[in-house]
C-alpha atoms as a PDB file:
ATOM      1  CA  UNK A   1     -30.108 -32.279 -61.988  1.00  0.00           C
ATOM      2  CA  UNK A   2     -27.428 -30.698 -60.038  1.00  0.00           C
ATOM      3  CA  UNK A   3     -24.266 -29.430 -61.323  1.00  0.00           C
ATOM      4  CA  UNK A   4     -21.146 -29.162 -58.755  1.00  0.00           C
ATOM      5  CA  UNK A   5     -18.460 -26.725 -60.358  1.00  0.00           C
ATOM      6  CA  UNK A   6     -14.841 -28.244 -58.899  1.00  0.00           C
ATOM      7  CA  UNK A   7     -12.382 -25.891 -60.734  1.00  0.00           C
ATOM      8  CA  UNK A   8     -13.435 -22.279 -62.297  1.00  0.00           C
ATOM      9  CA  UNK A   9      -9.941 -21.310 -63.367  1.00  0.00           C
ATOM     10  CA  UNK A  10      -8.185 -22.079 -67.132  1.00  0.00           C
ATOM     11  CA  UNK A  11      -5.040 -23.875 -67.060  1.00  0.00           C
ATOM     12  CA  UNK A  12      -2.567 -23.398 -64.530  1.00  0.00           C
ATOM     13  CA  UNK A  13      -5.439 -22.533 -61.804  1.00  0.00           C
ATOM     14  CA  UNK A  14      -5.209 -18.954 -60.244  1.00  0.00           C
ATOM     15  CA  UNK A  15      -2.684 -17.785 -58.731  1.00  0.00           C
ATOM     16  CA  UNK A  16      -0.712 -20.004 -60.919  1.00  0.00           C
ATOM     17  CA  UNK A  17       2.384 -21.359 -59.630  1.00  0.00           C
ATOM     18  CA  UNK A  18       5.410 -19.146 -61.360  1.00  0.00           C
ATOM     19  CA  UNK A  19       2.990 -16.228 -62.424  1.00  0.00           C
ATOM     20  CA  UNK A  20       3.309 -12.754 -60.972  1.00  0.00           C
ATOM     21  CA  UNK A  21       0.620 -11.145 -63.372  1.00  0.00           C
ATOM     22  CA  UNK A  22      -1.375  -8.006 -61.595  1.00  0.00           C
ATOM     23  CA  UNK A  23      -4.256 -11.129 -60.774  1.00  0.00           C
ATOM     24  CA  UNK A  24      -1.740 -13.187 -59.401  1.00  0.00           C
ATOM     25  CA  UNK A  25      -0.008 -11.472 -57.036  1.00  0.00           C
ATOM     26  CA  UNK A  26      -2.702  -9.076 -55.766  1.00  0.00           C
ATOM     27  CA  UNK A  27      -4.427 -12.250 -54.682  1.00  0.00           C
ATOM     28  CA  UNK A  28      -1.386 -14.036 -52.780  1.00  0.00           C
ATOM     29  CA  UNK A  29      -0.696 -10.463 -51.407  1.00  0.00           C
ATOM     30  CA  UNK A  30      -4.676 -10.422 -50.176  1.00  0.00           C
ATOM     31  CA  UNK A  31      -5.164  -6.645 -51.930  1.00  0.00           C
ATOM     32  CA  UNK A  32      -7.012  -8.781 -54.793  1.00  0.00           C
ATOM     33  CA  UNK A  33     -10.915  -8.882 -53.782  1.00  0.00           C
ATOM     34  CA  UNK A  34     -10.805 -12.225 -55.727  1.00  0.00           C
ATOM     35  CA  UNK A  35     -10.821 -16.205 -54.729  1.00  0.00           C
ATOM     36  CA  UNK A  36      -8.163 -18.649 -55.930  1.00  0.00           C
ATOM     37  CA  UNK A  37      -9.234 -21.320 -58.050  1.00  0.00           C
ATOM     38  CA  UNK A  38      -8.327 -24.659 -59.251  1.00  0.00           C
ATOM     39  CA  UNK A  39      -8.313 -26.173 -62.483  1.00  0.00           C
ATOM     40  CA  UNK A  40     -11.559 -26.357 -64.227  1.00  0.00           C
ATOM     41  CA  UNK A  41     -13.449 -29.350 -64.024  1.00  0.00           C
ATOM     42  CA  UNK A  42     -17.079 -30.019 -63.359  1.00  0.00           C
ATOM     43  CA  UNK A  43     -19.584 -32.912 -61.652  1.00  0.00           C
ATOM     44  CA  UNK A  44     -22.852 -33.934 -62.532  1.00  0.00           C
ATOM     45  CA  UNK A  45     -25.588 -35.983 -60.624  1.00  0.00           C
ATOM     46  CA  UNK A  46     -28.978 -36.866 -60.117  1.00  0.00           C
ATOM     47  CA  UNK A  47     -29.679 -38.532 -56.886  1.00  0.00           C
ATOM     48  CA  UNK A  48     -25.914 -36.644 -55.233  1.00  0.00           C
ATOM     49  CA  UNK A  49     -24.855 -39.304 -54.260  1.00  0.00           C
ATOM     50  CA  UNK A  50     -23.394 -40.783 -58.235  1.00  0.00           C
ATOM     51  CA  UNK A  51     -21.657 -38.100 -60.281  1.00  0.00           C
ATOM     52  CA  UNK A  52     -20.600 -38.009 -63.865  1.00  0.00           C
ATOM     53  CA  UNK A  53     -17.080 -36.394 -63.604  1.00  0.00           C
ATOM     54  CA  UNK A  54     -16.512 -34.116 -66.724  1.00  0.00           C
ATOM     55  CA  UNK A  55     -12.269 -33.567 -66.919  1.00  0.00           C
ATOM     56  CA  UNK A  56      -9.838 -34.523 -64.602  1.00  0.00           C
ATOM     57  CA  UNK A  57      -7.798 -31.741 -63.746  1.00  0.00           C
ATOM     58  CA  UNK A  58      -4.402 -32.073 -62.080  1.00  0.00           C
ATOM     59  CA  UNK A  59      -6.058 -30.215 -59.053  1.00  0.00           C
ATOM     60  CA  UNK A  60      -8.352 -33.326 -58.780  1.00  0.00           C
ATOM     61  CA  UNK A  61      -7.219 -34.394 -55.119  1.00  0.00           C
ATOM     62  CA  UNK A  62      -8.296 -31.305 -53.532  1.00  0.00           C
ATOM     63  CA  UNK A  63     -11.534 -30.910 -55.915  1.00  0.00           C
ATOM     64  CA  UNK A  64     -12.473 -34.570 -54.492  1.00  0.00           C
ATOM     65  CA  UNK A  65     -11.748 -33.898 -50.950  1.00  0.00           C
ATOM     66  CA  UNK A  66     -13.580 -29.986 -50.994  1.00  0.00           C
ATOM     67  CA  UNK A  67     -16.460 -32.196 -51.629  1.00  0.00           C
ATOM     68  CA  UNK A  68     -17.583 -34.457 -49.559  1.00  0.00           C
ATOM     69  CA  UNK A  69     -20.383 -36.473 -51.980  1.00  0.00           C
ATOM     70  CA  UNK A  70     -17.359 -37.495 -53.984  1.00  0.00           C
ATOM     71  CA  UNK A  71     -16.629 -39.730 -50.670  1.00  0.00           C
ATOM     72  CA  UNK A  72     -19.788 -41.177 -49.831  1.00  0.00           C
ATOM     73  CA  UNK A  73     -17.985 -44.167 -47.781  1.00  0.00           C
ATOM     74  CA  UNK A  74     -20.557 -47.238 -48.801  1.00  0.00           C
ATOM     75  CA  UNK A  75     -17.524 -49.796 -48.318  1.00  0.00           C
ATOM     76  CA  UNK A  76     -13.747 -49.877 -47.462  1.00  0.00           C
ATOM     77  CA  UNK A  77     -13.070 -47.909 -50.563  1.00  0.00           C
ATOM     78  CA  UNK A  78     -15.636 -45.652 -52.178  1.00  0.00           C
ATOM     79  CA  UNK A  79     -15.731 -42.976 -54.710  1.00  0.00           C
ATOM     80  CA  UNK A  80     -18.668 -40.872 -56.086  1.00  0.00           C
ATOM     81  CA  UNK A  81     -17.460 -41.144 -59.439  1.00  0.00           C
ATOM     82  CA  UNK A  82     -20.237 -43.494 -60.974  1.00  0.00           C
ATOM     83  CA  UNK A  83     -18.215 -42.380 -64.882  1.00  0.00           C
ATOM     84  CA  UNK A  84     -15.981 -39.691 -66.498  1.00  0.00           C
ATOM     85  CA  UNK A  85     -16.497 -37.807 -70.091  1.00  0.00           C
ATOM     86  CA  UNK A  86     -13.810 -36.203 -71.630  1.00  0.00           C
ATOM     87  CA  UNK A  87     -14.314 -32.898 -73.548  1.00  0.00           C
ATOM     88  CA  UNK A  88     -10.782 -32.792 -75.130  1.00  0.00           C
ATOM     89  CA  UNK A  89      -7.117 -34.222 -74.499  1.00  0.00           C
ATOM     90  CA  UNK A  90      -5.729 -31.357 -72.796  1.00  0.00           C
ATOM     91  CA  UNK A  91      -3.433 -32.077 -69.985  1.00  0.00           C
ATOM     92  CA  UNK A  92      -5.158 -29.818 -67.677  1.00  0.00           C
ATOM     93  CA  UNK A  93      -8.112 -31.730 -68.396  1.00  0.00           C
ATOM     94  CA  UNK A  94      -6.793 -35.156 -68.158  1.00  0.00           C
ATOM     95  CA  UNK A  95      -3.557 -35.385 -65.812  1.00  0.00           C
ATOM     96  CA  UNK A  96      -6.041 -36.122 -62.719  1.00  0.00           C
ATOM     97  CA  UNK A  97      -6.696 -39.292 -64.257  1.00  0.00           C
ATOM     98  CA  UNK A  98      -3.296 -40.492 -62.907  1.00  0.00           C
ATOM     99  CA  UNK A  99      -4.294 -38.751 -59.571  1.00  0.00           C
ATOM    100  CA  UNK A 100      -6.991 -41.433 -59.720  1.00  0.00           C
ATOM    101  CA  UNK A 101      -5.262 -44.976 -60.425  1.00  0.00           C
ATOM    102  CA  UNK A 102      -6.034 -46.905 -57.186  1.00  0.00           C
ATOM    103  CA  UNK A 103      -9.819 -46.382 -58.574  1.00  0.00           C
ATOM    104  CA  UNK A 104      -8.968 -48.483 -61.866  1.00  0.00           C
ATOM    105  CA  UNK A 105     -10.778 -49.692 -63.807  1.00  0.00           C
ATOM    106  CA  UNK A 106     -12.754 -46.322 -64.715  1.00  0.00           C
ATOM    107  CA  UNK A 107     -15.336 -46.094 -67.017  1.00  0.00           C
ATOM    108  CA  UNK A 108     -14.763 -43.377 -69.667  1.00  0.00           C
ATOM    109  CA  UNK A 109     -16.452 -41.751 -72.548  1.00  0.00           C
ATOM    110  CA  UNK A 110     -14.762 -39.930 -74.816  1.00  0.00           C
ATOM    111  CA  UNK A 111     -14.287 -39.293 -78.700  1.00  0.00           C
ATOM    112  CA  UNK A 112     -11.895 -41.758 -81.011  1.00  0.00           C
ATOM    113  CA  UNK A 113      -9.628 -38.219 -81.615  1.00  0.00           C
ATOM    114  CA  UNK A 114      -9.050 -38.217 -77.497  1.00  0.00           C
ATOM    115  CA  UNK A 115      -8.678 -41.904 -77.303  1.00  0.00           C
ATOM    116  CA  UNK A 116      -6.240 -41.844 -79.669  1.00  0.00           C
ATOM    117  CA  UNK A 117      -3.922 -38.594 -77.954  1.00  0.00           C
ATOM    118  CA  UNK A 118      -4.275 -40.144 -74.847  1.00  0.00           C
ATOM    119  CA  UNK A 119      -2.959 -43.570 -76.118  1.00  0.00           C
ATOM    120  CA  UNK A 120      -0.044 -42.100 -77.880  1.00  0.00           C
ATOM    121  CA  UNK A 121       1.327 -38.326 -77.343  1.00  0.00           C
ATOM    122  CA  UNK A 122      -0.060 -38.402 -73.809  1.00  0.00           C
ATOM    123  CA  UNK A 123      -0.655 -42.011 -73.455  1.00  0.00           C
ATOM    124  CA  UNK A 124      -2.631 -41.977 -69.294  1.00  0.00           C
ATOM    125  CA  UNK A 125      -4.503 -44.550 -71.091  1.00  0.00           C
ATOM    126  CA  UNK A 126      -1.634 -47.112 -71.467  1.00  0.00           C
ATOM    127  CA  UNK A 127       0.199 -46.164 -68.407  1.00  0.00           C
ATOM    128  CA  UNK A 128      -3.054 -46.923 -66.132  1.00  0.00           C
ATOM    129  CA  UNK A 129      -3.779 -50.727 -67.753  1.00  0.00           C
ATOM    130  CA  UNK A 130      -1.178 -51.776 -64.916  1.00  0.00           C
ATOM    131  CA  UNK A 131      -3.722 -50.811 -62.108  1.00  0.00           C
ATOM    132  CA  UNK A 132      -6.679 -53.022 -62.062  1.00  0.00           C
ATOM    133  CA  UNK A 133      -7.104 -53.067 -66.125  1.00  0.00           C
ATOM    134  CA  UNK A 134      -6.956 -49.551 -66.162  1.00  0.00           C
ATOM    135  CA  UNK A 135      -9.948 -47.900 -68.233  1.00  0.00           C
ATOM    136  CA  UNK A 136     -13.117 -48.920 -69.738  1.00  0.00           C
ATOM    137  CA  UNK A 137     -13.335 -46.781 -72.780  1.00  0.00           C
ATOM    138  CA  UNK A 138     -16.629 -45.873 -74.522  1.00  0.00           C
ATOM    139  CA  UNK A 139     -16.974 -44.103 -77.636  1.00  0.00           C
ATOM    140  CA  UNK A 140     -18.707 -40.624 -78.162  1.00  0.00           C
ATOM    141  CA  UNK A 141     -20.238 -40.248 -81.499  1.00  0.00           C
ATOM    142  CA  UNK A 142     -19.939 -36.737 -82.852  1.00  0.00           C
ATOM    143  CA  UNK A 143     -21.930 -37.749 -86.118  1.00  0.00           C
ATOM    144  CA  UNK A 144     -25.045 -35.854 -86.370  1.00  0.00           C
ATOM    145  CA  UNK A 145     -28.088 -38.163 -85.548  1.00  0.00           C
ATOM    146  CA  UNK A 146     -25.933 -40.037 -83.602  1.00  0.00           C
ATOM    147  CA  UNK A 147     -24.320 -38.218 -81.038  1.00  0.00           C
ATOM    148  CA  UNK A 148     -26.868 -38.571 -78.011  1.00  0.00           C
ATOM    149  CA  UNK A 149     -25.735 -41.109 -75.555  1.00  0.00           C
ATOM    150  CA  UNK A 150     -26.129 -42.368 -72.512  1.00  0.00           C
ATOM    151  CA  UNK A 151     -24.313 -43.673 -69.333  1.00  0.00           C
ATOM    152  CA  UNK A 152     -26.085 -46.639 -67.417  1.00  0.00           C
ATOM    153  CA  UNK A 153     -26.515 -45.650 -63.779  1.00  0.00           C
ATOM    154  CA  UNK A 154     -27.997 -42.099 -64.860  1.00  0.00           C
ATOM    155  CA  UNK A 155     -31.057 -43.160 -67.437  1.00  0.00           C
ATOM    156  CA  UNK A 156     -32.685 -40.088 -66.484  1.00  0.00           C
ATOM    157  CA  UNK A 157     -29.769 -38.452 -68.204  1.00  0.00           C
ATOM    158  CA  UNK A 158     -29.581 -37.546 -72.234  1.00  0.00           C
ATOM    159  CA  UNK A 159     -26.432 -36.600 -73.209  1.00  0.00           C
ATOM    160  CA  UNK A 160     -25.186 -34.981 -76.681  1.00  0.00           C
ATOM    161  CA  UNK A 161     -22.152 -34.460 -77.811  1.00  0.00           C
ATOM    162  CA  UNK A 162     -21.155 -31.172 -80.275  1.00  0.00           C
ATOM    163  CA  UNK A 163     -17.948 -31.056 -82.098  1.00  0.00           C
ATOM    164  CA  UNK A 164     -16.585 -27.843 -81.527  1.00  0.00           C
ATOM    165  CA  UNK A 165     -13.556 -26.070 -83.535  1.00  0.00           C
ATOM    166  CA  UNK A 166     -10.594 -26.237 -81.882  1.00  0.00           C
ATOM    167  CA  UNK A 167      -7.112 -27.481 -82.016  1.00  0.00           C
ATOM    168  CA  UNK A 168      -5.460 -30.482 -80.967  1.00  0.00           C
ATOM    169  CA  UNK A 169      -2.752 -30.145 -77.626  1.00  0.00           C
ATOM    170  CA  UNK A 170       0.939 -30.086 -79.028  1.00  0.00           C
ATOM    171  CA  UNK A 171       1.542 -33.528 -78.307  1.00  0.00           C
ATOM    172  CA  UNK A 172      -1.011 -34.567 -80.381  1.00  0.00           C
ATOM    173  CA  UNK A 173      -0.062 -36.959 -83.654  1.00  0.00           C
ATOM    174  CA  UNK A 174      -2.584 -34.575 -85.430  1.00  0.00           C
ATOM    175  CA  UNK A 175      -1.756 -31.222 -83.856  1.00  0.00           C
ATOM    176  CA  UNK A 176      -1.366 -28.985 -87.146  1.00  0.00           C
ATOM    177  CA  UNK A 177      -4.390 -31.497 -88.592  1.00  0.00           C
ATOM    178  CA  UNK A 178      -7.585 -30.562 -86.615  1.00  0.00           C
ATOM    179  CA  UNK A 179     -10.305 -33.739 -86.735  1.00  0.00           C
ATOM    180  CA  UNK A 180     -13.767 -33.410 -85.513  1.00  0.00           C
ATOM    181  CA  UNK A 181     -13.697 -34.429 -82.304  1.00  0.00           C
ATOM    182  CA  UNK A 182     -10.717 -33.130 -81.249  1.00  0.00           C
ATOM    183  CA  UNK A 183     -12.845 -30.628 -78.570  1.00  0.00           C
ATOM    184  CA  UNK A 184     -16.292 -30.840 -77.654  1.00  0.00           C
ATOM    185  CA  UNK A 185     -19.628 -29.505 -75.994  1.00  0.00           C
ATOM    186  CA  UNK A 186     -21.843 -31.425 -74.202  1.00  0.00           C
ATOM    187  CA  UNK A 187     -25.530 -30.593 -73.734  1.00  0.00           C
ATOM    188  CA  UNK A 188     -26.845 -32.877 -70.942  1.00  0.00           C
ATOM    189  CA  UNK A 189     -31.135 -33.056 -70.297  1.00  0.00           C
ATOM    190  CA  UNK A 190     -33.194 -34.592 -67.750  1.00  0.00           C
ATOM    191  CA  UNK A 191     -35.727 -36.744 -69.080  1.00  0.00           C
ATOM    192  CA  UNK A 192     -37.787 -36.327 -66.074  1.00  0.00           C
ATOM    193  CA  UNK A 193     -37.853 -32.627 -65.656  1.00  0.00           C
ATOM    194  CA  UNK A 194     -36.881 -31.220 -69.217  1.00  0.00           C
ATOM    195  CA  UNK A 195     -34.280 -29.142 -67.540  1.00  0.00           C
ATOM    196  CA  UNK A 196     -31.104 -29.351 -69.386  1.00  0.00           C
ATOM    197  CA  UNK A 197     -27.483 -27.104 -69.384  1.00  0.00           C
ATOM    198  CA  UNK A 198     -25.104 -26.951 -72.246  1.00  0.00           C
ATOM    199  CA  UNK A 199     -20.960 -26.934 -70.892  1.00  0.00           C
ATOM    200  CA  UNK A 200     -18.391 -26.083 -73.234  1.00  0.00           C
ATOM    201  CA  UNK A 201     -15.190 -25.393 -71.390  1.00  0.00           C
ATOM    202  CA  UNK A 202     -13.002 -24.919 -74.648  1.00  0.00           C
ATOM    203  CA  UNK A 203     -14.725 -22.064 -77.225  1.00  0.00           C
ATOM    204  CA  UNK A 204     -12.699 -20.289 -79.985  1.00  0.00           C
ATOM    205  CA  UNK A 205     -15.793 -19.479 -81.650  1.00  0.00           C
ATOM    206  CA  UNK A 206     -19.870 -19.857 -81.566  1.00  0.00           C
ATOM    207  CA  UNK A 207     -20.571 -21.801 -84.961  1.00  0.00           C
ATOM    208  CA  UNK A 208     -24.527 -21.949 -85.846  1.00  0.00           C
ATOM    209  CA  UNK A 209     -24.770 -25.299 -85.418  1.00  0.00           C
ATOM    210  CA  UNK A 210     -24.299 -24.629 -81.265  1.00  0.00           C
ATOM    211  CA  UNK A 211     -27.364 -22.362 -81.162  1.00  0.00           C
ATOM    212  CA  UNK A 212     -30.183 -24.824 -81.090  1.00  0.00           C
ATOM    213  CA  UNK A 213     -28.381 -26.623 -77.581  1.00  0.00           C
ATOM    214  CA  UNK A 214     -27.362 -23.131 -76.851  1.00  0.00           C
ATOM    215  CA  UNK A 215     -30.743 -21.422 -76.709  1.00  0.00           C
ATOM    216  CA  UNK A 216     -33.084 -23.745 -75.328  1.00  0.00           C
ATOM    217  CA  UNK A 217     -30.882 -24.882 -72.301  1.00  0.00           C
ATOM    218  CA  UNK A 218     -31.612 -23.726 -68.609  1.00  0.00           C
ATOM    219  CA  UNK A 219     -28.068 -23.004 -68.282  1.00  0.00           C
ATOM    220  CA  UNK A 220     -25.118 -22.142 -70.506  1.00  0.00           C
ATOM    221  CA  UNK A 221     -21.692 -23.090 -68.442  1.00  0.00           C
ATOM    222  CA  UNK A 222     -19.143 -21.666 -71.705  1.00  0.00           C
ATOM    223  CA  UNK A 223     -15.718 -20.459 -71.937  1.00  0.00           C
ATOM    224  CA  UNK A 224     -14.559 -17.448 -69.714  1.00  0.00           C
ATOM    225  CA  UNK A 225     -10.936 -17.772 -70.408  1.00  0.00           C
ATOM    226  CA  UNK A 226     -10.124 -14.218 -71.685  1.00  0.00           C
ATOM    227  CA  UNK A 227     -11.393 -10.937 -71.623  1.00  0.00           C
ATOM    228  CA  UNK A 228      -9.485  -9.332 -74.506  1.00  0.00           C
ATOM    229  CA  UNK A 229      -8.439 -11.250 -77.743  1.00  0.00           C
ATOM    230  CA  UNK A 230      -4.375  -9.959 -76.618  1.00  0.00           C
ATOM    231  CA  UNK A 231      -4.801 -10.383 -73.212  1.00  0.00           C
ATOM    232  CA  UNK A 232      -1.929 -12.583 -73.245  1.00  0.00           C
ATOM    233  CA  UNK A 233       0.449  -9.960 -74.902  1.00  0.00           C
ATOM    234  CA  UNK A 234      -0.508  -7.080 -72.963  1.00  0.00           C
ATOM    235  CA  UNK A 235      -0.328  -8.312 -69.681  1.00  0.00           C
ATOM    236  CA  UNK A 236       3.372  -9.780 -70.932  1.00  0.00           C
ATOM    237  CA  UNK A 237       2.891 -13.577 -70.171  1.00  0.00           C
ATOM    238  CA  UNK A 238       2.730 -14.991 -73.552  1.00  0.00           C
ATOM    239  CA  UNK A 239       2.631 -14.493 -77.555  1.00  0.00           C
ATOM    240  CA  UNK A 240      -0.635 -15.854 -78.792  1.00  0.00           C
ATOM    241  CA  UNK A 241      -4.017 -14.373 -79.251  1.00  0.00           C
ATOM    242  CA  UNK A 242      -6.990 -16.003 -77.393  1.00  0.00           C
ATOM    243  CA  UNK A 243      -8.105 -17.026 -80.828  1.00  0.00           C
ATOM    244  CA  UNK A 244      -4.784 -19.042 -81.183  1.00  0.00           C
ATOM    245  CA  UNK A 245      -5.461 -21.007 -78.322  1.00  0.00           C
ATOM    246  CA  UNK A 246      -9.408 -21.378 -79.370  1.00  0.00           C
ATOM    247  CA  UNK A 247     -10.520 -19.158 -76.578  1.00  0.00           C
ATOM    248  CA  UNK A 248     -13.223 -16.527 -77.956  1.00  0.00           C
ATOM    249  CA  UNK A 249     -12.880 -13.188 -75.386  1.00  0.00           C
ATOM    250  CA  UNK A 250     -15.269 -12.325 -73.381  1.00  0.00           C
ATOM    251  CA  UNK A 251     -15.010  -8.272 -74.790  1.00  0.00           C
ATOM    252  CA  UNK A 252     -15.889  -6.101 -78.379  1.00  0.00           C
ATOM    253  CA  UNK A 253     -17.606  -6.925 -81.096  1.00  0.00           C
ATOM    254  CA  UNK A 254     -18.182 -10.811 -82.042  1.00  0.00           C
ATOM    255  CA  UNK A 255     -17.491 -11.567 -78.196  1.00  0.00           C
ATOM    256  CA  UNK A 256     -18.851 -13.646 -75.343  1.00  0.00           C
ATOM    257  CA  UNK A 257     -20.869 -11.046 -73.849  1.00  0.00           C
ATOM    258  CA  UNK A 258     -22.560 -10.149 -77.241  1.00  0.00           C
ATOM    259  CA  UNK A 259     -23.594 -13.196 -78.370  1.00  0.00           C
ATOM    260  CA  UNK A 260     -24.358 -14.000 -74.765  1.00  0.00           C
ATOM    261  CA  UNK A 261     -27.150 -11.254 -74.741  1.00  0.00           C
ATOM    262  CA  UNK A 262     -28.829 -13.024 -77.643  1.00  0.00           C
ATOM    263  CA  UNK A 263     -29.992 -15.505 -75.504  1.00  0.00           C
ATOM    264  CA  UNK A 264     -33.035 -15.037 -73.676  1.00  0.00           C
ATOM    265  CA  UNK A 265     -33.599 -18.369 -71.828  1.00  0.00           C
ATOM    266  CA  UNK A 266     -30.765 -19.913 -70.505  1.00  0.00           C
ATOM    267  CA  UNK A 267     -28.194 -18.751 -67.114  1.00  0.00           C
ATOM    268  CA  UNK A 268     -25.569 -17.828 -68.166  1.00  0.00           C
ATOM    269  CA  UNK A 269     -22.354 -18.982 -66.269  1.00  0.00           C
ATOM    270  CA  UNK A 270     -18.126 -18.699 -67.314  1.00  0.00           C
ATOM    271  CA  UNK A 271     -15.977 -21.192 -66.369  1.00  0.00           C
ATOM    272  CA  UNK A 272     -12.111 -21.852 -67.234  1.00  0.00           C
ATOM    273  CA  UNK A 273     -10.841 -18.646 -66.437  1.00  0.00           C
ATOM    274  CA  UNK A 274      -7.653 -17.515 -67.135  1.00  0.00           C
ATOM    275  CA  UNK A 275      -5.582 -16.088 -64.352  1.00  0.00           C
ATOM    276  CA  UNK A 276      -4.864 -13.024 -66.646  1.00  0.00           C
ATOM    277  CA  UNK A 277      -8.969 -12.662 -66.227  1.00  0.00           C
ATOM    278  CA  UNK A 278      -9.267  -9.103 -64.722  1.00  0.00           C
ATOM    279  CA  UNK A 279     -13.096 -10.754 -64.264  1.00  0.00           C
ATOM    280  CA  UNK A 280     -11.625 -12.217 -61.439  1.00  0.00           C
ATOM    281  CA  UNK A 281     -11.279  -9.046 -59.418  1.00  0.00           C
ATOM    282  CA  UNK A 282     -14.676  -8.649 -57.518  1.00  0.00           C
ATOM    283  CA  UNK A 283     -14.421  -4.842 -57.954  1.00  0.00           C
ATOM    284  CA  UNK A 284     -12.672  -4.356 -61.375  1.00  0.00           C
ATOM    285  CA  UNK A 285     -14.998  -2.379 -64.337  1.00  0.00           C
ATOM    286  CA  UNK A 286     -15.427  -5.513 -66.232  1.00  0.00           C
ATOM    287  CA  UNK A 287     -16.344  -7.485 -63.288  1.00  0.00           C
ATOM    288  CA  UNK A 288     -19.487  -4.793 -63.234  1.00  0.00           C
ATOM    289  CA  UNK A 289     -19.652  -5.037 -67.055  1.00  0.00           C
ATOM    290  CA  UNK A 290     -20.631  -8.986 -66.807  1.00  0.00           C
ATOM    291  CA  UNK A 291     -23.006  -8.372 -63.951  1.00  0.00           C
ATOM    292  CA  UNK A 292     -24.912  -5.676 -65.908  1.00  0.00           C
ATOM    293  CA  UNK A 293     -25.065  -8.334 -68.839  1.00  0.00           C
ATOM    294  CA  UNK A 294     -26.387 -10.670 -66.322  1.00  0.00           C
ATOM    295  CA  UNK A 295     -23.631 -13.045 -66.750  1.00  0.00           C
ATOM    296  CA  UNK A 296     -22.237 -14.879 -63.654  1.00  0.00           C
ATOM    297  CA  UNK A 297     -18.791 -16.109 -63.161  1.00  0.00           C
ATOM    298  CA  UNK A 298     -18.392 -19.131 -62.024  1.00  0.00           C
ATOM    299  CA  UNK A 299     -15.859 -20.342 -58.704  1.00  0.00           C
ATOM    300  CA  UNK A 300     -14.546 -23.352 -56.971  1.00  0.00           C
ATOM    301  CA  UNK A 301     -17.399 -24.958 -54.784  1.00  0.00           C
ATOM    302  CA  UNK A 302     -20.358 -22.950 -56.823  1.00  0.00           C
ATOM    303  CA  UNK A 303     -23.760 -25.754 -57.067  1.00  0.00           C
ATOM    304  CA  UNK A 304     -26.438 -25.193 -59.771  1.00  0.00           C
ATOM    305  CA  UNK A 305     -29.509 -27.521 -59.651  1.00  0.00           C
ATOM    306  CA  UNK A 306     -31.837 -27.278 -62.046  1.00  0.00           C
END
């Protein structure tokens, strides 16, 4: 199975656009020993030449073209993209979907909760049925005992879905109502070799039901958005704690990093990084803090095959 990380970074990619944060402008300036990063977004395959698109960021042009299996040119027009799974029905994980309209018709999975934001507060759905039919949507089951599926042209590939605790984005009908299904976590396994890597983008916390995917996977690919729970507040670029936005920190007690080091089997790998991150710089304290843990940190153009 290989795994083909597109975007690393948390919304608004890094350096984002009107931000002038320590991270932000010590990497335009170049005295930042740290990469930029787009909008996080992952692709998954078996033979490389198919992929299984997980989000759609708004960075999705570049991601596409900074990877050349994604245009395998079989015919006059070609794509990699063999499907696309949602994980939630935030816009920096869905906008790319308009980025991707002379495609139409995609097939998508993705929970009733998403289907149902992205037919009516953000409503891509409806605004892409006037290019070629527009989607092909699929359900994903988050009912236990019935939340493995499977896409066609990747049998080799068992996918679950976990409901994960989370909030819905503000133009949800159901924002101040959570519903299961609103975020997820998929766990993804290769029938063939056993391998298998659990990728949950989106974590405000690490509920016991996540342990058993968690713990037996080759590869955990979870949230890095935040080091501190009031990273946002300190650093002066916002008002809510990571735990408002459903982002679990990376430091202290009931963190990332310590739950992180209760797993013995799997790699462990952040993505979605917030541009506040000071993980991004190469040389900070807690960049060497991570590394000691064993914990990797995941960037634009990084390929994990297992």
């Amino acid at each position: 199975m290989k795994i083909q990380v597109l975007g690393s970074a948390a919304g608004g990619g890094f350096p984002q656009w009107n931000c002038n944060c320590p991270n932000c402008k010590g990497v335009r300036a170049g005295t930042l020993n740290a990469s930029p990063r787009t909008q996080s977004s992952i692709a998954v395959s078996i033979d490389g030449e198919d992929w299984i698109l997980f989000n759609t960021s708004p960075d999705i042009r570049a991601q596409l073209d900074s990877f050349a299996p994604m245009q395998p040119a079989r015919q006059i027009r070609d794509t990699g993209i063999a499907a696309i799974v949602f994980m939630d029905s935030q816009i920096d994980h869905t906008t790319g979907l308009l980025m991707l309209r002379e495609g139409c018709p995609h097939d998508i999975w993705c929970t009733e909760m998403v289907r149902q934001d992205l037919s009516s507060g953000f409503p891509v759905f409806n605004m892409l049925e006037h290019w070629n039919g527009g989607i092909n949507w699929h359900e994903i089951n988050i009912e236990e005992g019935r939340n493995r599926f499977e896409i066609p042209k990747f049998p080799r590939l068992q996918l679950t879905a976990i409901p994960l605790s989370s909030s819905a984005p503000p133009y949800s009908p159901h924002r101040n109502d959570p519903h299961p299904g609103d975020n997820i976590g998929i766990h993804i396994r290769d029938r063939e070799t056993g391998k298998s890597v659990f990728y949950a983008p989106g974590l405000g916390q690490i509920e016991p039901h996540l342990r058993p995917y968690m713990e037996s996977s080759d590869c955990v690919l979870v949230d890095g958005t935040i080091w501190r729970d009031d990273e946002m507040i300190v650093t002066g670029v916002g008002t809510k704690t990571g735990q408002e936005m459903g982002h679990l920190c990376q430091s202290g007690p009931g963190g990332m990093i310590e739950y992180l080091d209760t797993l013995e089997k799997p790699r462990k790998v952040l993505i979605h990084i917030n541009n506040t991150n000071p993980i991004l710089d190469e040389d900070s304290a807690e960049r060497a803090e991570l590394v000691s843990h064993g914990i990797e940190v995941s960037y634009d153009g990084m390929s994990i095959e297992l």
